[in-house]
Every structure is written in structure tokens, then in C-alpha cells.
N, C-alpha and C. Protein backbone atom coordinates (compact mmCIF):
# COMPACT_ATOMS: atom_id res chain seq x y z
N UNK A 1 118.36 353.40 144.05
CA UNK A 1 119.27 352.40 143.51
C UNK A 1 118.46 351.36 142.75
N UNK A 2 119.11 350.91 141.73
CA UNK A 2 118.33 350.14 140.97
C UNK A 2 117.91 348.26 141.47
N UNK A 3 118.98 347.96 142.19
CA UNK A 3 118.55 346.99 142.64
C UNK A 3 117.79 346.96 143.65
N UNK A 4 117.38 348.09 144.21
CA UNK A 4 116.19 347.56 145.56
C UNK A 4 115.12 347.30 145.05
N UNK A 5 114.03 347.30 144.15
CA UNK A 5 113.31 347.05 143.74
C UNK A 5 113.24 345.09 143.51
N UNK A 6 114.04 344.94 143.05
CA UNK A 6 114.27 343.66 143.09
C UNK A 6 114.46 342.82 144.20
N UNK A 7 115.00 343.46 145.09
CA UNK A 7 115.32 342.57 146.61
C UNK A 7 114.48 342.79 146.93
N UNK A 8 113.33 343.72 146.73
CA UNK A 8 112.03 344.19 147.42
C UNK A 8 111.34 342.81 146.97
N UNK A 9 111.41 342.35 146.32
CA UNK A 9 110.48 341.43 144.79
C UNK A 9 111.47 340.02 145.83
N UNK A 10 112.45 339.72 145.96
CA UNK A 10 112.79 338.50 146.87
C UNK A 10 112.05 338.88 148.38
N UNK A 11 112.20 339.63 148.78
CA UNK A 11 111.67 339.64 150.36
C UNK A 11 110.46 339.70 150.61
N UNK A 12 109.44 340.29 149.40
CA UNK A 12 108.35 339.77 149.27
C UNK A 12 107.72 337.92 149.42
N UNK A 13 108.91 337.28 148.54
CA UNK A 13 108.72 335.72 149.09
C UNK A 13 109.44 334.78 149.89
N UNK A 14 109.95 335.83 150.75
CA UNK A 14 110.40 335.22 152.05
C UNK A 14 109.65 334.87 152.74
N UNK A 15 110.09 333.36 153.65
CA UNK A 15 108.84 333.48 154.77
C UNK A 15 109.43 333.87 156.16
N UNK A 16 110.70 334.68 155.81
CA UNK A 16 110.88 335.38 157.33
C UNK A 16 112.73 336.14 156.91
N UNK A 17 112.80 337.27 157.47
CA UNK A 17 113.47 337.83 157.15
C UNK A 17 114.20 338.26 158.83
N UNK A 18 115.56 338.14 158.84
CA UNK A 18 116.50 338.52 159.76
C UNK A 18 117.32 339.93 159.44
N UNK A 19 116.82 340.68 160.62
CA UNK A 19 117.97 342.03 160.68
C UNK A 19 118.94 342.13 161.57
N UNK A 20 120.61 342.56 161.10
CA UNK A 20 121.39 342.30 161.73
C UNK A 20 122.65 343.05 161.87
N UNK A 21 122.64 343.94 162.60
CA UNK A 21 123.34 345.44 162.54
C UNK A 21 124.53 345.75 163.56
N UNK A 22 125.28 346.39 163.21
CA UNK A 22 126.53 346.76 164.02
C UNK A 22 126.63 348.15 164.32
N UNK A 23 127.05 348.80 165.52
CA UNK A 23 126.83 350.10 165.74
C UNK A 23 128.88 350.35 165.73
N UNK A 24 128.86 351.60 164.84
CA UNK A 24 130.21 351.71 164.83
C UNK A 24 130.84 351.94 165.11
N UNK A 25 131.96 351.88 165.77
CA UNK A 25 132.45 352.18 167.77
C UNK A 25 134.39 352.45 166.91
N UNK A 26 135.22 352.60 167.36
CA UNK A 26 136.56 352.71 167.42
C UNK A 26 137.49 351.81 168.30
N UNK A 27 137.99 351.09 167.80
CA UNK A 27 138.83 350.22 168.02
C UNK A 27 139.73 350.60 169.44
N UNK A 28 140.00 351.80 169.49
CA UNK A 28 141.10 352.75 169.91
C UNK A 28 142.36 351.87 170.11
N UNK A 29 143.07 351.36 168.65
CA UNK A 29 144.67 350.99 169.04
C UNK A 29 144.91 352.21 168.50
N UNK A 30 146.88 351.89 168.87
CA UNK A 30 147.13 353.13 169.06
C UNK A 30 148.07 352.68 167.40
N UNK A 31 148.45 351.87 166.98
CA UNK A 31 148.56 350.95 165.90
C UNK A 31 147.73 350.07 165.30
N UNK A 32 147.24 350.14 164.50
CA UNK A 32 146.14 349.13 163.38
C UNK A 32 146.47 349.57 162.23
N UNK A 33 146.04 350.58 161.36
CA UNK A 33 145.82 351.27 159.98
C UNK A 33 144.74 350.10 159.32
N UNK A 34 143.81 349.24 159.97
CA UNK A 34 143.17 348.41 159.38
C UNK A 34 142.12 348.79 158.59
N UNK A 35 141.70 350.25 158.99
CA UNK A 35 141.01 350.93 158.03
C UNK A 35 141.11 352.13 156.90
N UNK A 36 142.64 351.59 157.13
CA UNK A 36 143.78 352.91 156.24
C UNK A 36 144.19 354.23 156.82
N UNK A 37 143.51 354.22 157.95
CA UNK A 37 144.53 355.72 158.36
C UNK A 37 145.34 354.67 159.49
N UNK A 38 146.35 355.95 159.58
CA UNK A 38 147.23 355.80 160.71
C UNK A 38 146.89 355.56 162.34
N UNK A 39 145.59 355.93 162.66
CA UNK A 39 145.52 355.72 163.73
C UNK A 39 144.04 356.40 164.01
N UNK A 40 143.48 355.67 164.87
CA UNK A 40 141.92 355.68 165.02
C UNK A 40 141.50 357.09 165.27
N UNK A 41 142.50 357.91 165.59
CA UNK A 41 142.21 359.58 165.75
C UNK A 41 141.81 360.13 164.00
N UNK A 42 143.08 359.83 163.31
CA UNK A 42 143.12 360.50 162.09
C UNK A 42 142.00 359.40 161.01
N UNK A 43 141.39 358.45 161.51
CA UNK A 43 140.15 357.64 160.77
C UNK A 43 139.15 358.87 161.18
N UNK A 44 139.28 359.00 162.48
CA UNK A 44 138.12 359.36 163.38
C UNK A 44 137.87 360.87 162.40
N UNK A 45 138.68 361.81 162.39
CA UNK A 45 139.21 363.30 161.58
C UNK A 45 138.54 363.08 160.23
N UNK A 46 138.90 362.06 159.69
CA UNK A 46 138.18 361.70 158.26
C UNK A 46 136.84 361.44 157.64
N UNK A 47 136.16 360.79 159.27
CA UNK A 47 135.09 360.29 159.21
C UNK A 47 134.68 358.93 158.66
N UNK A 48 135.68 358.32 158.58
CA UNK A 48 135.91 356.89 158.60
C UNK A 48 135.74 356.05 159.38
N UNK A 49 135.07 354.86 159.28
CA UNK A 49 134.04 354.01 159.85
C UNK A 49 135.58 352.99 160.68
N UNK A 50 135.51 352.31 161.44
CA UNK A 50 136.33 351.44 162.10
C UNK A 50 136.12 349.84 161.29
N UNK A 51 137.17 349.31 160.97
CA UNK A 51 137.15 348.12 159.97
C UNK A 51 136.72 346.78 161.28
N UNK A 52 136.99 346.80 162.54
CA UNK A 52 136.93 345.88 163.18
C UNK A 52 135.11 345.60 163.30
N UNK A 53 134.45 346.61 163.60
CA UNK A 53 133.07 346.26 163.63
C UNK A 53 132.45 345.57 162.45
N UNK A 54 132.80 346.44 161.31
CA UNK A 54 132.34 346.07 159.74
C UNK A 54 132.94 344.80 159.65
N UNK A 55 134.18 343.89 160.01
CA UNK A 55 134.33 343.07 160.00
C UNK A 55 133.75 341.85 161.01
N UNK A 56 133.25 342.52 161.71
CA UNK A 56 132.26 341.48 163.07
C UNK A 56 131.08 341.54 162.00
N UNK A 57 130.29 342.08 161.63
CA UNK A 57 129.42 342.48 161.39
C UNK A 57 128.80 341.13 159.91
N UNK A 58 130.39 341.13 158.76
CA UNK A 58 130.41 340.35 158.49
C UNK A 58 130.62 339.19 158.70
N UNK A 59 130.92 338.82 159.87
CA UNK A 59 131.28 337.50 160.35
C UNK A 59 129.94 337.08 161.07
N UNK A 60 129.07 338.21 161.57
CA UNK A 60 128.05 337.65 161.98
C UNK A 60 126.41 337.19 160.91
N UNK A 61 126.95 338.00 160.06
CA UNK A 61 126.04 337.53 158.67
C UNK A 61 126.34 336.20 158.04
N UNK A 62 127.76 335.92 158.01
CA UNK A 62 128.22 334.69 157.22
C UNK A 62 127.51 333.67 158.00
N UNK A 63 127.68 334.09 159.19
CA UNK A 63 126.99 332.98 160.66
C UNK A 63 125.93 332.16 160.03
N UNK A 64 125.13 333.78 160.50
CA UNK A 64 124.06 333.44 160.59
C UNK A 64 123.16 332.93 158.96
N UNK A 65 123.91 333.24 157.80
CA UNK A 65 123.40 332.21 156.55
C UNK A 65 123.57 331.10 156.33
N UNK A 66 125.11 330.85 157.25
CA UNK A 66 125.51 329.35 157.12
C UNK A 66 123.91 328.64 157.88
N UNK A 67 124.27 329.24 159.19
CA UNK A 67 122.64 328.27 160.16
C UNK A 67 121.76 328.29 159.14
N UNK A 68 121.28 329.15 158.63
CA UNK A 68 120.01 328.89 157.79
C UNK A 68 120.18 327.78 156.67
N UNK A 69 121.61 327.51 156.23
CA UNK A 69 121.72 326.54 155.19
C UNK A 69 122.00 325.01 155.73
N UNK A 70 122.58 325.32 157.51
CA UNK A 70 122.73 324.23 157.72
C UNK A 70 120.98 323.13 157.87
N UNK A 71 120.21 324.11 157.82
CA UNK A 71 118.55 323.50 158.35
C UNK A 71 117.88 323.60 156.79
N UNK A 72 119.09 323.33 155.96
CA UNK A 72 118.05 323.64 154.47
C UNK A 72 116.99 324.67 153.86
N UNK A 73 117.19 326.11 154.47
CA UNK A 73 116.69 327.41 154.11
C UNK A 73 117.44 328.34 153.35
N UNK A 74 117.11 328.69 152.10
CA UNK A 74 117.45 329.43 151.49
C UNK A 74 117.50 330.97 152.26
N UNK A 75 118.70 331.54 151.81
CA UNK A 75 119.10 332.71 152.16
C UNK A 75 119.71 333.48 151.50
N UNK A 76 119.93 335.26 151.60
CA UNK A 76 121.20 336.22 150.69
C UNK A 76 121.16 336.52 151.61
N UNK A 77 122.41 337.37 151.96
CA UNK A 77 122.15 338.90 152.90
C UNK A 77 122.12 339.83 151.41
N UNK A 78 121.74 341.20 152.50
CA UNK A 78 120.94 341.85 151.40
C UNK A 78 121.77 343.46 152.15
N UNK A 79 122.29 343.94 151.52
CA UNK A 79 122.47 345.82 152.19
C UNK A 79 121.27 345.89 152.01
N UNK A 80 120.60 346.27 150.72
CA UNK A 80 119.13 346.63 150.47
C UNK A 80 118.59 346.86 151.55
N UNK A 81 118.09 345.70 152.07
CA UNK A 81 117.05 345.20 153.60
C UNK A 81 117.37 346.21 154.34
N UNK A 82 118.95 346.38 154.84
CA UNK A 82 119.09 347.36 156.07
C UNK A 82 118.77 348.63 155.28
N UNK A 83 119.22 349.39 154.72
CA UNK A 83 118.89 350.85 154.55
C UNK A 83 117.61 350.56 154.13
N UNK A 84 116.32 350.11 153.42
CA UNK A 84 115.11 349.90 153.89
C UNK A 84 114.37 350.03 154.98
N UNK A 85 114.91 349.36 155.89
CA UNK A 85 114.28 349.13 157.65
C UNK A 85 114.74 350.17 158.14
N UNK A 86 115.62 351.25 157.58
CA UNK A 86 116.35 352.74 158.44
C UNK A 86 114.95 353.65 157.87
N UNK A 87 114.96 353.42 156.24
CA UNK A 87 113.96 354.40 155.65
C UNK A 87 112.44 354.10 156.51
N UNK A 88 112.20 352.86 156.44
CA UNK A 88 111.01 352.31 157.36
C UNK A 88 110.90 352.85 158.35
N UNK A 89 111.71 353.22 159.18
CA UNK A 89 111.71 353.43 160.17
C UNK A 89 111.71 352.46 161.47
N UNK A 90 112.01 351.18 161.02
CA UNK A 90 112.11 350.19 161.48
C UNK A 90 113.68 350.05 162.54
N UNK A 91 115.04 350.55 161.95
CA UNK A 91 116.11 350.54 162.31
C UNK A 91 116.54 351.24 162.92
N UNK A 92 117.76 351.45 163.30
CA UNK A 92 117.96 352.34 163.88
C UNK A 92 119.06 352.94 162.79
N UNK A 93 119.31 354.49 162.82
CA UNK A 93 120.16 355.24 161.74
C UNK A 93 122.13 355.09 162.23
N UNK A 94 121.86 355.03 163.55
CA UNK A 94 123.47 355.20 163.67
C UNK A 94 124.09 353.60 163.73
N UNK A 95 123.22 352.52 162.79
CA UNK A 95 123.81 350.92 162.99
C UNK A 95 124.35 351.09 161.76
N UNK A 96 124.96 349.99 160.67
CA UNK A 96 124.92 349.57 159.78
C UNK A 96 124.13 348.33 160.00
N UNK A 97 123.47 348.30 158.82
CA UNK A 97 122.27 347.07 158.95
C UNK A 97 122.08 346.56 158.10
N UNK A 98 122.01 345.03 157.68
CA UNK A 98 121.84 344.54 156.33
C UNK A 98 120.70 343.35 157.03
N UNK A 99 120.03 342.57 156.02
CA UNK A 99 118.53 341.93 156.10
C UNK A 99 119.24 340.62 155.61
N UNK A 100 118.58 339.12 155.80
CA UNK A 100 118.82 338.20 155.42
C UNK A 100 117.35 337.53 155.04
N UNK A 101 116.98 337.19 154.18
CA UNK A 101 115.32 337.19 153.67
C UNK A 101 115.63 335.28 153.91
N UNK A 102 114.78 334.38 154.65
CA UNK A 102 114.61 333.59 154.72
C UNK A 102 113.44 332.36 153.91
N UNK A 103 113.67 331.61 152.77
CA UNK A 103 112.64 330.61 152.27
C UNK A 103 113.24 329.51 152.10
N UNK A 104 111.86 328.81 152.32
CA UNK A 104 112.15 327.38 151.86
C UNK A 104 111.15 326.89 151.00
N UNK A 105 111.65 326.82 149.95
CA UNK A 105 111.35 326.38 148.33
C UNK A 105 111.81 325.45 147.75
N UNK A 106 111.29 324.42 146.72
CA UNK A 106 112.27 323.78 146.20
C UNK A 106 113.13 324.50 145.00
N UNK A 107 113.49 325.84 145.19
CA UNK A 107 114.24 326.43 144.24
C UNK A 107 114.79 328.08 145.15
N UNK A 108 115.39 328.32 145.78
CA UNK A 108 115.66 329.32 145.98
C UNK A 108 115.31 330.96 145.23
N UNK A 109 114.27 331.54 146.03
CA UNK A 109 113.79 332.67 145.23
C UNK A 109 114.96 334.11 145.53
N UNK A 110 115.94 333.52 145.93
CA UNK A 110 117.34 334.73 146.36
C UNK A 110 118.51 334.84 145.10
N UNK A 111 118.53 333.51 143.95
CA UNK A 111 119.50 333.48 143.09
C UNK A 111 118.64 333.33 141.71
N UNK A 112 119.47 333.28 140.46
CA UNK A 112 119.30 333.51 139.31
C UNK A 112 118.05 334.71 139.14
N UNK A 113 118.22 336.03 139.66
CA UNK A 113 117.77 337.17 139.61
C UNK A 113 117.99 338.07 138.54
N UNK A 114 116.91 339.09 138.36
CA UNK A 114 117.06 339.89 137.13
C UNK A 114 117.19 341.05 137.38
């Protein structure tokens, strides 16, 4: 993908990087369609991921960038980072995992990117 090279090039000037992953489990209602099928069997049949984790998952990223902004540290989350740390061998394969590259600069090295 063309942008990992570049997030490679931000996480290079991080001075600390957070990994932060969700393992993807089934809701089991017997009513939701929150991830478009009818019911966590026929997601499950499809091979469709459960929307409630992916949605923790984001709620725990938003978290955890807000903290970093509340202490004046620049931050992104990054997909990049996680499938990186899987290829690394760093992760684990059955999470979803995304990276949050941590600096403090007087200019954020995470925005106006090329």
C-alpha cells in the first residue's frame, strides 16, 4: 500500500508509539443487523467481522488520542502501525490492531503529510 511508507517516515519520529487491538468475538443477539446481516449466525456464514468490537475498538483509540492531547502530545492512529506489528511479528494475527505514534514537537510530525 502506498501509504505505509510514509507512516513508516512519521513513526520513525515518534518518541513512543501505542498498540491497540481488539480480538473479534460475536455479539450473539438474536436481533442487531448492526453489521448488516440479519443475525450474528448469517454475519458469522459470511465471514463478517461483528460491528460491536470494531466499534469498542474505536472508542478506545479516540480515548486514548484524546489523553495524549489532553498532556499536549501529538498523535494519529494509524491502521498502517497494526498490520505492520502483525507482519513484524510483533502482534498478534487474529486482533485487529492499529498504532498511535506519539511526539512532542513544536509542530506535529503526524499532519500536513505527503
Amino acid at each position: 500500500m502506498q501509504f505505509f511508507p510514509r507512516d513508516a517516515a512519521n513513526v520513525d519520529r515518534a518518541q513512543a508509539l501505542v498498540l491497540i487491538g481488539a480480538r473479534p468475538a460475536r455479539a450473539g443477539l438474536k436481533v442487531c443487523g448492526h453489521c448488516g446481516f440479519e443475525s450474528c449466525e448469517a454475519a458469522e456464514a459470511a465471514g463478517a467481522r461483528c460491528a460491536f468490537n470494531m466499534i469498542d475498538l474505536g472508542i478506545a483509540l479516540g480515548s486514548a488520542a484524546s489523553v495524549a492531547s489532553d498532556n499536549r502530545l501529538d498523535s494519529r492512529v494509524m491502521y498502517s502501525v497494526g498490520k505492520a506489528a502483525q507482519q513484524m511479528g510483533y502482534a498478534e494475527f487474529d486482533v485487529v490492531w492499529h498504532g498511535i505514534p506519539i511526539a512532542a514537537y513544536g509542530k506535529s510530525p503526524f499532519f500536513d503529510r505527503k
